[in-house]
C-alpha atoms as a PDB file:
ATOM      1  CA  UNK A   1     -35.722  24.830 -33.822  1.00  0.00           C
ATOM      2  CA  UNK A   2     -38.044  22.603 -31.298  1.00  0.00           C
ATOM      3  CA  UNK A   3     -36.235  19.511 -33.318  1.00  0.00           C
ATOM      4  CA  UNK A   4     -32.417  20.970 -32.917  1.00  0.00           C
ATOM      5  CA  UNK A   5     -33.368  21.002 -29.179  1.00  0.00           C
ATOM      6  CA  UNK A   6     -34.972  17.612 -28.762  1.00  0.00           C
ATOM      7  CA  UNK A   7     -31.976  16.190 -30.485  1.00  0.00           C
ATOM      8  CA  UNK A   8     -29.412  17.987 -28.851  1.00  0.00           C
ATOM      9  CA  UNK A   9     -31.467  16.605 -25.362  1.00  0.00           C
ATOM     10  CA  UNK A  10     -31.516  13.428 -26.792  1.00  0.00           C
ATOM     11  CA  UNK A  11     -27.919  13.190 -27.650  1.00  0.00           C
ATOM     12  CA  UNK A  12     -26.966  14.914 -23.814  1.00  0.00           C
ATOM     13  CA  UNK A  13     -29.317  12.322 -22.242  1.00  0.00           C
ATOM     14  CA  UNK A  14     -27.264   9.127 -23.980  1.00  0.00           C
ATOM     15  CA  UNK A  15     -24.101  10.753 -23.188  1.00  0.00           C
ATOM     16  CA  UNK A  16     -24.702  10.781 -19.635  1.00  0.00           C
ATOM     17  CA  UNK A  17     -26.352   7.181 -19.743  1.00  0.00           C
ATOM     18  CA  UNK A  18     -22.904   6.112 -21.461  1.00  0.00           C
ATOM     19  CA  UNK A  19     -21.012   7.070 -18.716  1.00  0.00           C
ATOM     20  CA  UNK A  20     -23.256   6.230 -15.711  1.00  0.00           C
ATOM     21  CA  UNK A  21     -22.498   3.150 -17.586  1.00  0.00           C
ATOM     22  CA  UNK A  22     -19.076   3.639 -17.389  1.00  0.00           C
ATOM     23  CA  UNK A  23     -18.850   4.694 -14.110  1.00  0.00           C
ATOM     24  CA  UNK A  24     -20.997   1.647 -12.665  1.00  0.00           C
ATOM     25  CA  UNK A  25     -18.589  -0.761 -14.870  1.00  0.00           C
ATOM     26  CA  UNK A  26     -15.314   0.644 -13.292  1.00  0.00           C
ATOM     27  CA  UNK A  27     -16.745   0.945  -9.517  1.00  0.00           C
ATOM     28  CA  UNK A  28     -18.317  -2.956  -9.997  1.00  0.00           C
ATOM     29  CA  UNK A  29     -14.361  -3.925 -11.281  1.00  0.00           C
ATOM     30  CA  UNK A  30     -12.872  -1.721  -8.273  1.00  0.00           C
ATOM     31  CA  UNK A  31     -15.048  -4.368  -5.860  1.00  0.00           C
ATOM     32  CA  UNK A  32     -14.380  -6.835  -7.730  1.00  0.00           C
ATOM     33  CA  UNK A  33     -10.600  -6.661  -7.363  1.00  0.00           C
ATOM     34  CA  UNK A  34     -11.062  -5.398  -3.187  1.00  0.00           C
ATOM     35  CA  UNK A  35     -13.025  -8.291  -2.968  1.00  0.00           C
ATOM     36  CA  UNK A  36     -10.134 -10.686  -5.132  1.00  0.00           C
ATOM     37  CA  UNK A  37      -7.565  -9.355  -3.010  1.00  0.00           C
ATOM     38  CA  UNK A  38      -9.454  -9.809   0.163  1.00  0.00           C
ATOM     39  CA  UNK A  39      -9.815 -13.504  -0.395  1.00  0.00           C
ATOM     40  CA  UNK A  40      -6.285 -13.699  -1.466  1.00  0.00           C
ATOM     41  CA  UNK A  41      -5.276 -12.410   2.218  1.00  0.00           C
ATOM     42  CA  UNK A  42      -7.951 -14.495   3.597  1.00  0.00           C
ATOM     43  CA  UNK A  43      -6.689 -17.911   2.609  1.00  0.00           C
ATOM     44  CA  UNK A  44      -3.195 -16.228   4.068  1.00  0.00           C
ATOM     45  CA  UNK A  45      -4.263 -15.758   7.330  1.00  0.00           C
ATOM     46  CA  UNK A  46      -6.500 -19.160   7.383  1.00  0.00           C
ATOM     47  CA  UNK A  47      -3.002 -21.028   6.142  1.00  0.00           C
ATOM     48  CA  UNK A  48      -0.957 -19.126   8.833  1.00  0.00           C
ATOM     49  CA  UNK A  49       1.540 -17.591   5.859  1.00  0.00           C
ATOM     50  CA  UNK A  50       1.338 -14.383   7.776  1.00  0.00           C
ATOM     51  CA  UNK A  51       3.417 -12.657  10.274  1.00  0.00           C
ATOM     52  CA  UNK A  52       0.276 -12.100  12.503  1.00  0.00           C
ATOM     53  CA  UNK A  53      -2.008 -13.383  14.553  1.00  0.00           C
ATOM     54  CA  UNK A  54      -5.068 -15.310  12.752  1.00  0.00           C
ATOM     55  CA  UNK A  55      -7.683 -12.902  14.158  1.00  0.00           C
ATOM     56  CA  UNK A  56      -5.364  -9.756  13.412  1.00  0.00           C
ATOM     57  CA  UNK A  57      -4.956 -10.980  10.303  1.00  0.00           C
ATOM     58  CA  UNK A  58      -8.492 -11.169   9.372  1.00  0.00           C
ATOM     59  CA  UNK A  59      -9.238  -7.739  10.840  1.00  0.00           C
ATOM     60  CA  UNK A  60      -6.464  -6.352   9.010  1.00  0.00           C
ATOM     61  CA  UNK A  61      -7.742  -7.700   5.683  1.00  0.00           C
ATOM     62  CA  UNK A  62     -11.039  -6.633   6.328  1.00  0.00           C
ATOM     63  CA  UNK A  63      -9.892  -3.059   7.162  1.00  0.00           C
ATOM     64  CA  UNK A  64      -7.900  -2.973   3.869  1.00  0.00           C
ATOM     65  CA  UNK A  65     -11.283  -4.257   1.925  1.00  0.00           C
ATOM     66  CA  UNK A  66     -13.305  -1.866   3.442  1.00  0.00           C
ATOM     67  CA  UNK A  67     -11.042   0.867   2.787  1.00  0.00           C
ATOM     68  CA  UNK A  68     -10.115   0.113  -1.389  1.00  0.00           C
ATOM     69  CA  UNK A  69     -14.148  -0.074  -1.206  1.00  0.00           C
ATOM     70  CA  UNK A  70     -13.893   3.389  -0.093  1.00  0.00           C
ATOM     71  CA  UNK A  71     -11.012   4.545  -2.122  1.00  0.00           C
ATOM     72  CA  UNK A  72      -9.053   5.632   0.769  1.00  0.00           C
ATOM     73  CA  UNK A  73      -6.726   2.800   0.429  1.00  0.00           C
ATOM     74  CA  UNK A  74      -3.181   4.215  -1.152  1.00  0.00           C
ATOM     75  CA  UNK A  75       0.255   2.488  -1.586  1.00  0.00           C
ATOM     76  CA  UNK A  76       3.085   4.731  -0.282  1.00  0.00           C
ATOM     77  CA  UNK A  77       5.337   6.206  -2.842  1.00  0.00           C
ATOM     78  CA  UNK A  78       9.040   5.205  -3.187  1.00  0.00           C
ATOM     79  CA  UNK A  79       9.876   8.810  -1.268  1.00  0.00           C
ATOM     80  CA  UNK A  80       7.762   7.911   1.391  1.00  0.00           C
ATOM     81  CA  UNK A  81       8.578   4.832   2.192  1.00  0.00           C
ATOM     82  CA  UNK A  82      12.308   6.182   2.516  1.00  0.00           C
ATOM     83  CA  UNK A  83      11.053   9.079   5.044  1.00  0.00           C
ATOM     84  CA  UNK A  84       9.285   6.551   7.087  1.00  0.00           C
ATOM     85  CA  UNK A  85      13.260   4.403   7.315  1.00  0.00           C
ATOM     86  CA  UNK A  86      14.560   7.339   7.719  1.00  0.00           C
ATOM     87  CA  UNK A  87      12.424   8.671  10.528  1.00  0.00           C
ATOM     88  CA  UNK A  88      13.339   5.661  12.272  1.00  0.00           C
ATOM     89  CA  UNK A  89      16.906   6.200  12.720  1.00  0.00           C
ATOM     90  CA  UNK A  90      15.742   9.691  14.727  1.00  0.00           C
ATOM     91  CA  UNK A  91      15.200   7.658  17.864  1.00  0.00           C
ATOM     92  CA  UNK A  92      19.121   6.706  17.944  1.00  0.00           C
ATOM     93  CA  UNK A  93      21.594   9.050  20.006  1.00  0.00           C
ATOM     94  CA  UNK A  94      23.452  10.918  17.210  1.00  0.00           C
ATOM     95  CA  UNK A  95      26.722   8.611  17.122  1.00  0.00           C
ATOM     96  CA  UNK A  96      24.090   6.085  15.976  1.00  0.00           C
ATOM     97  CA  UNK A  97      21.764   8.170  13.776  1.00  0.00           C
ATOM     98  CA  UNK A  98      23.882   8.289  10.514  1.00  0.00           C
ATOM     99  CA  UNK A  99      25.040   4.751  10.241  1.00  0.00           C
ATOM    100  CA  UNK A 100      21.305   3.915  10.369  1.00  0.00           C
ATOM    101  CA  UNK A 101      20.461   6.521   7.484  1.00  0.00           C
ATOM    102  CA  UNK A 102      23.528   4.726   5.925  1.00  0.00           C
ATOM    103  CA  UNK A 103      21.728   1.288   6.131  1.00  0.00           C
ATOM    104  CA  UNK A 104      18.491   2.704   5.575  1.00  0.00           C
ATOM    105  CA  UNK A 105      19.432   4.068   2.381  1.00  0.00           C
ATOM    106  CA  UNK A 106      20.590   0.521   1.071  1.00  0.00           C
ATOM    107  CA  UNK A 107      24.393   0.444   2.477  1.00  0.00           C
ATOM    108  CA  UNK A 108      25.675  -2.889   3.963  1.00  0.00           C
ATOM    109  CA  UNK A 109      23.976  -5.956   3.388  1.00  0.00           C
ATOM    110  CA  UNK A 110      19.692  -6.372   4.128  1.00  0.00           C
ATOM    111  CA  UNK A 111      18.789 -10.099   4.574  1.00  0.00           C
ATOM    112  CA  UNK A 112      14.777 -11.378   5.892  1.00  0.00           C
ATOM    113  CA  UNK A 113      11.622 -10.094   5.359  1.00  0.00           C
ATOM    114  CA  UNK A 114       8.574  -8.538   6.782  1.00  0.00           C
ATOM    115  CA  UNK A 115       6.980 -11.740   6.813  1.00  0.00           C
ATOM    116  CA  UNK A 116       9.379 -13.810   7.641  1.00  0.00           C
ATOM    117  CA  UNK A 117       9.547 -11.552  11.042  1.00  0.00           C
ATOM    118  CA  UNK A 118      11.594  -8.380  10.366  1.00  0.00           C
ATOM    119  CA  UNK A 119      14.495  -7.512   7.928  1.00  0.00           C
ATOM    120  CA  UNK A 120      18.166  -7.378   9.436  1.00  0.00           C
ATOM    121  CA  UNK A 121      20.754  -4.532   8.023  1.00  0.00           C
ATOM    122  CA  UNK A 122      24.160  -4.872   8.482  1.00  0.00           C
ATOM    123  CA  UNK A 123      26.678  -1.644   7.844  1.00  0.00           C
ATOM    124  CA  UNK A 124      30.471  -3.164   8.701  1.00  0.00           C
ATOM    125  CA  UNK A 125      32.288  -0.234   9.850  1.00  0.00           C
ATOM    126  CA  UNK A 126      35.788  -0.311  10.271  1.00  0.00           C
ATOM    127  CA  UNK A 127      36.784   1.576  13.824  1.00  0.00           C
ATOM    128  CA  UNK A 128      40.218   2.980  14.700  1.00  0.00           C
ATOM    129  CA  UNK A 129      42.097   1.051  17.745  1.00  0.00           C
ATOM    130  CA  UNK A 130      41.020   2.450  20.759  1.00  0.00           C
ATOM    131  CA  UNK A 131      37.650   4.281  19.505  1.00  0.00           C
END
């Protein structure tokens, strides 16, 4: 019986070494790619290829580190990033508010980019004579 037991404690105490292992292997690649993709914006802001100021830029790519360090840092899901269009068009005056939904559900034609400066949508709306 005393041998079942230091076996079975021997067995429990290389499972657990395997995956401390395991764990330290996956947080040390999790850095590793924060730290890749902080260098990546890095070399953005130092080339001016970003929308932003040089010094926001570097903040902002420090935050983002700091934060996939922390595994807080998320990427917005497909139905959240339409909310957040959609939330948008609330500030219009309601003759306004549902051609914006209209373009900000993918109607008319989209042309720019964030980084380029902003993106321009265009909904052509044909209007009665004397609307």
């Amino acid at each position: 019986m005393h041998t079942a037991k230091k076996t079975a404690g021997l067995i429990a105490g290389i499972i657990s070494s395997f995956l401390f292992i395991n764990m330290s292997v996956a947080a040390d690649r999790q850095d590793t790619s924060a730290s890749a993709r902080y260098e990546y914006e890095k070399s953005l802001c130092l080339n001016g290829q970003s929308n932003q100021s040089k010094e926001t830029c570097l903040r902002e790519a420090g935050a983002a580190r700091q934060q996939a360090k922390s595994d807080s840092l998320t990427t917005a899901s497909e139905d959240q990033l339409q909310r957040n269009r959609e939330l948008r068009c609330n500030a219009l005056p309601p003759a306004d508010r549902e051609y914006c939904l209209q373009r900000m559900r993918g109607e008319g034609t989209q042309s720019g980019s964030a980084q380029s400066g902003g993106i321009s949508r265009e909904l052509v709306v044909p209007v009665k004579p004397g609307q």
